[in-house]
Protein backbone atom coordinates (compact mmCIF):
# COMPACT_ATOMS: atom_id res chain seq x y z
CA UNK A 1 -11.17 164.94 -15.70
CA UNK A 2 -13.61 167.65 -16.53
CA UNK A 3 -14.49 170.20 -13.94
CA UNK A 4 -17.61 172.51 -14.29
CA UNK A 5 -20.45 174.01 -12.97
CA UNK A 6 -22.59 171.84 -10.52
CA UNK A 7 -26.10 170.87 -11.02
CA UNK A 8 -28.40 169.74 -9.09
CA UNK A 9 -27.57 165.74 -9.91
CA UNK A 10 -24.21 166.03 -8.17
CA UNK A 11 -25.72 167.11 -4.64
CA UNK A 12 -25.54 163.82 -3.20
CA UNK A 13 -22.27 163.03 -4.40
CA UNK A 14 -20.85 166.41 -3.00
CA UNK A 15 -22.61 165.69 0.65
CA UNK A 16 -20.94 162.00 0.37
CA UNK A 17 -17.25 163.55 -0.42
CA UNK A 18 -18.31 166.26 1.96
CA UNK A 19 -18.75 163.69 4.83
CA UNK A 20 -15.96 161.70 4.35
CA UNK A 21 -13.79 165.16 4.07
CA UNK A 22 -15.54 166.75 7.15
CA UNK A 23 -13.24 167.95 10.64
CA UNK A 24 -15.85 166.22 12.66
CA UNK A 25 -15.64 162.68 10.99
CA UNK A 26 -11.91 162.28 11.05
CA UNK A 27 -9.39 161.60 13.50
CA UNK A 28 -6.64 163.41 14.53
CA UNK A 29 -4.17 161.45 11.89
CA UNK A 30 -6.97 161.92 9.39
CA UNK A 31 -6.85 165.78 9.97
CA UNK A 32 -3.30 166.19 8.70
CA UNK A 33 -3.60 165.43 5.06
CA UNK A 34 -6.47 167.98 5.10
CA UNK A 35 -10.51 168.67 6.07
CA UNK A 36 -13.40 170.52 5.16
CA UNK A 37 -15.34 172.44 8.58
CA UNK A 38 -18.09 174.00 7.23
CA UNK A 39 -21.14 171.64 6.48
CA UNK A 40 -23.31 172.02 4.02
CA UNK A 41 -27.27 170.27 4.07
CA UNK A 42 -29.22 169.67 0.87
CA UNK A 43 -31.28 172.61 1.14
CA UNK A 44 -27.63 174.82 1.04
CA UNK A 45 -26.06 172.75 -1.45
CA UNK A 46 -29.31 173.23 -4.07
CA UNK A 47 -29.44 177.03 -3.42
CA UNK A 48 -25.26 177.27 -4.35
CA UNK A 49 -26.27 175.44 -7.43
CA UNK A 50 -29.12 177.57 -8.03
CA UNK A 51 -26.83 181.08 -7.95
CA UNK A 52 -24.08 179.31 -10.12
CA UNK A 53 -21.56 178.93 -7.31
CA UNK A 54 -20.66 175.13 -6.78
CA UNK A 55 -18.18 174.26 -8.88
CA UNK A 56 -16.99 169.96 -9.20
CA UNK A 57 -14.43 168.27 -10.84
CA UNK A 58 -15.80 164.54 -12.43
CA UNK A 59 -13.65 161.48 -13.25
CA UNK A 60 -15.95 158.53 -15.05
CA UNK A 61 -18.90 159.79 -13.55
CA UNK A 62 -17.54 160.50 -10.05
CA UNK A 63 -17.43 163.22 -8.27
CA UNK A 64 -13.96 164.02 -7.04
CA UNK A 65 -13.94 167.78 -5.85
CA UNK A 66 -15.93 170.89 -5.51
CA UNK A 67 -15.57 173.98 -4.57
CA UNK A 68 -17.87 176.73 -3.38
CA UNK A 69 -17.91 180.39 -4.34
CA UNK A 70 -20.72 183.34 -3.19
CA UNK A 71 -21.54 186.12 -2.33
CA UNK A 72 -21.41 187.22 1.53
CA UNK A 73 -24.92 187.46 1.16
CA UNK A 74 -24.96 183.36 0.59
CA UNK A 75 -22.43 182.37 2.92
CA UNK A 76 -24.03 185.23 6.01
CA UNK A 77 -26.21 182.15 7.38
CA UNK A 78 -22.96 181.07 8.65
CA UNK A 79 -21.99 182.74 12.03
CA UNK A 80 -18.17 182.20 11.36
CA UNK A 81 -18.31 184.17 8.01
CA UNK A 82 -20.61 187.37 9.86
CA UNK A 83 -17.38 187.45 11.69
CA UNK A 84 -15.49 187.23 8.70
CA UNK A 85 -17.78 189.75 6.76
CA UNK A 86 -16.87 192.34 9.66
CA UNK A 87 -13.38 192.65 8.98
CA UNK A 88 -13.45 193.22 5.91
CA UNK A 89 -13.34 197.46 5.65
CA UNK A 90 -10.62 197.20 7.98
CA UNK A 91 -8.94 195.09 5.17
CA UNK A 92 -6.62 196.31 2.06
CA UNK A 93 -5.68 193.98 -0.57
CA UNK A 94 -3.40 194.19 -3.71
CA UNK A 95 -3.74 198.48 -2.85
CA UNK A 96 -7.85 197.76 -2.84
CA UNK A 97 -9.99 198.45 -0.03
CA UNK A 98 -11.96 195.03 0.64
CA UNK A 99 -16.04 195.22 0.75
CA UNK A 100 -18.92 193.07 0.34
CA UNK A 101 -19.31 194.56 -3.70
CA UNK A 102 -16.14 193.95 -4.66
CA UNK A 103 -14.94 190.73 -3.04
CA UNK A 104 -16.81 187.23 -3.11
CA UNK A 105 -16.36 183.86 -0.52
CA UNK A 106 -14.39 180.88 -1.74
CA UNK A 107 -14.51 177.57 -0.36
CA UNK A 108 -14.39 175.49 0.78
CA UNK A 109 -12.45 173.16 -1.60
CA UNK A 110 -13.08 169.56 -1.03
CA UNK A 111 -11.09 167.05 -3.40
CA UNK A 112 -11.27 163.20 -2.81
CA UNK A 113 -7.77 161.76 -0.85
CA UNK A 114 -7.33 159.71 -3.83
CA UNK A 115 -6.87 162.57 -6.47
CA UNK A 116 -4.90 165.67 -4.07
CA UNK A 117 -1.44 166.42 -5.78
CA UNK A 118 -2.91 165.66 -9.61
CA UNK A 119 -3.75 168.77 -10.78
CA UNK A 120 -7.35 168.63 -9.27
CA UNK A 121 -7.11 171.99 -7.30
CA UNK A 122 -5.58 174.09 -10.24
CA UNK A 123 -7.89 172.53 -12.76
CA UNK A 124 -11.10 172.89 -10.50
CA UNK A 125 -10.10 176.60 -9.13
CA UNK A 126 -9.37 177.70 -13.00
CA UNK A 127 -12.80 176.88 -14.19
CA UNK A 128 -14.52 178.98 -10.65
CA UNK A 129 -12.44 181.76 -11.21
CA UNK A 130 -12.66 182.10 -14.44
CA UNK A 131 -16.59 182.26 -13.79
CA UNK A 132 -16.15 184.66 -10.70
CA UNK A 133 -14.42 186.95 -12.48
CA UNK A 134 -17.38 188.05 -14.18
CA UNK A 135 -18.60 189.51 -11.03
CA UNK A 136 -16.15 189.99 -8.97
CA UNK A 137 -11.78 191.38 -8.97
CA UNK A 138 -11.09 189.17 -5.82
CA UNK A 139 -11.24 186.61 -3.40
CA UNK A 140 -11.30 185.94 -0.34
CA UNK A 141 -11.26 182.93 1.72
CA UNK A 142 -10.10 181.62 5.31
CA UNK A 143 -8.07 178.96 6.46
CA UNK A 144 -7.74 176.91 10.23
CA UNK A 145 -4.21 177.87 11.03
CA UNK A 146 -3.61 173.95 11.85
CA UNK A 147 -4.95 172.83 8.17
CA UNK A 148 -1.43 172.84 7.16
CA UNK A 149 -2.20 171.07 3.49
CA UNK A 150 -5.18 173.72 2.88
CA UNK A 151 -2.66 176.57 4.31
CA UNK A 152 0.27 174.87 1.74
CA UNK A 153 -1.93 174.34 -1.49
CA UNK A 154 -3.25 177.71 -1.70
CA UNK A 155 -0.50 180.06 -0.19
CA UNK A 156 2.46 177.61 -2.65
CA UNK A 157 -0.05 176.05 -5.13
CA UNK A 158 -2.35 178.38 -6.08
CA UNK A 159 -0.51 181.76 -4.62
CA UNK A 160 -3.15 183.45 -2.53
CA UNK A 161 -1.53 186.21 0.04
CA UNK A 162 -2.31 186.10 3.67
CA UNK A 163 -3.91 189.53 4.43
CA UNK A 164 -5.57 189.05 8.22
CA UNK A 165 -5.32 186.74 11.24
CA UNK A 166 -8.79 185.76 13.44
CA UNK A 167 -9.80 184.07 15.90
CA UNK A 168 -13.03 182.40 15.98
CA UNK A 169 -14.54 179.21 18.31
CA UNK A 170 -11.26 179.15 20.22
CA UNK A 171 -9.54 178.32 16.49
CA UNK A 172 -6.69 180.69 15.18
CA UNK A 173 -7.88 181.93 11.37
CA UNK A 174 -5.95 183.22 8.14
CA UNK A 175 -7.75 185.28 5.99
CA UNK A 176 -6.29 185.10 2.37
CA UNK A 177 -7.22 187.14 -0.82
CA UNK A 178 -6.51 186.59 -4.56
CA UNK A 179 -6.52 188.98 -7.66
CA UNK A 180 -9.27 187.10 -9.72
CA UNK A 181 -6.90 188.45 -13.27
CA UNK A 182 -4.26 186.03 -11.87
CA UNK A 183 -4.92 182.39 -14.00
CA UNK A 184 -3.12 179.51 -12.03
CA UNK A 185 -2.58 177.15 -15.11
C-alpha cells in the first residue's frame, strides 16, 4: 500500500472510485457504510493535481482512496463551501481564530468498500497532512450529520473536534477542525 501525491494518470481511476462512492449512486442501505457528495469532473480533478492537493492510496496498481486538500480559493466554485467559507471568522479553534490564511479544505476522503477499517484512512491522511502542513496549522472539513461512518472515522479514528453545526440544502452539517502538528500514526 503506498499512498502519495496524485498525478495526472490516476484521474480516471479517482472519478471511477468517485462514482461508485458518490450519495447520488447509492441506495439508502448503500449510504450507511459511508459516501462521498461532492463531485468532482476531469477538468477539477486535473487542476487539484496541478496545485499538489489530491492525495491516493495504490494497492498493485489500483487506486483505492484519495483524498482532497485546498485552499478555499480551490474549493469556492462550490456553493456549499462559500457557505462554509462564511463562517469561518465567527469560528475559534484549538484558542485560534479560523481564516482563509491560516486554515485549508479537506476532503473529501473516498476509500474503496473493500479496504475501510485497514489502515487506509490513517495511512492516506498521514502522507496529506504531512504535506499541508507546510502551508497551513489546520484543517478544516465538514461532515453530513447522517454519514455516521465519515462522522465515526474522523471524530474516533483520526480525532478531529467538532467546532460548528450548519445547515445547508435542507442537510444538517458538522464542521470539524484539526491541529495539522497532531500525526495520527
Amino acid at each position: 500500500m503506498d499512498s502519495r501525491l496524485a498525478t495526472t494518470h490516476d484521474i480516471h481511476q479517482v472519478l471511477a472510485l468517485q462514482k461508485q462512492n458518490l450519495f447520488a449512486n447509492l441506495s439508502e442501505a448503500e449510504r450507511e457504510d459511508g459516501y462521498v457528495t461532492t463531485p468532482f469532473t476531469y477538468a477539477q480533478i486535473r487542476e487539484i493535481i496541478g496545485l499538489k492537493g489530491l492525495f491516493v492510496t495504490e494497492m498493485e496498481g489500483e487506486i483505492i482512496a484519495y483524498a482532497f486538500a485546498g485552499s478555499w480559493k480551490y474549493f469556492s466554485q462550490w456553493k456549499m463551501f462559500k457557505v462554509m467559507i462564511a463562517s469561518l471568522p465567527k469560528l475559534i479553534f484549538d484558542g485560534k481564530r479560523i481564516n482563509t490564511q491560516n486554515t485549508f479544505q479537506y476532503g473529501p476522503i473516498c476509500i474503496d468498500k473493500n479496504h475501510r477499517g485497514n489502515g487506509v484512512l490513517q495511512s492516506l491522511f498521514e502522507k496529506m497532512r504531512l504535506e499541508m502542513l507546510k502551508k497551513y496549522p489546520i484543517s478544516i472539513t465538514f461532515i453530513n450529520k447522517e454519514n455516521k461512518r465519515s462522522l465515526f472515522a474522523h471524530t474516533q479514528k483520526l480525532n478531529w473536534d467538532i467546532i460548528d453545526e450548519f445547515e445547508f440544502n435542507d442537510n444538517t452539517y458538522l464542521t470539524l477542525g484539526f491541529d495539522m502538528k497532531n500525526s495520527v500514526l
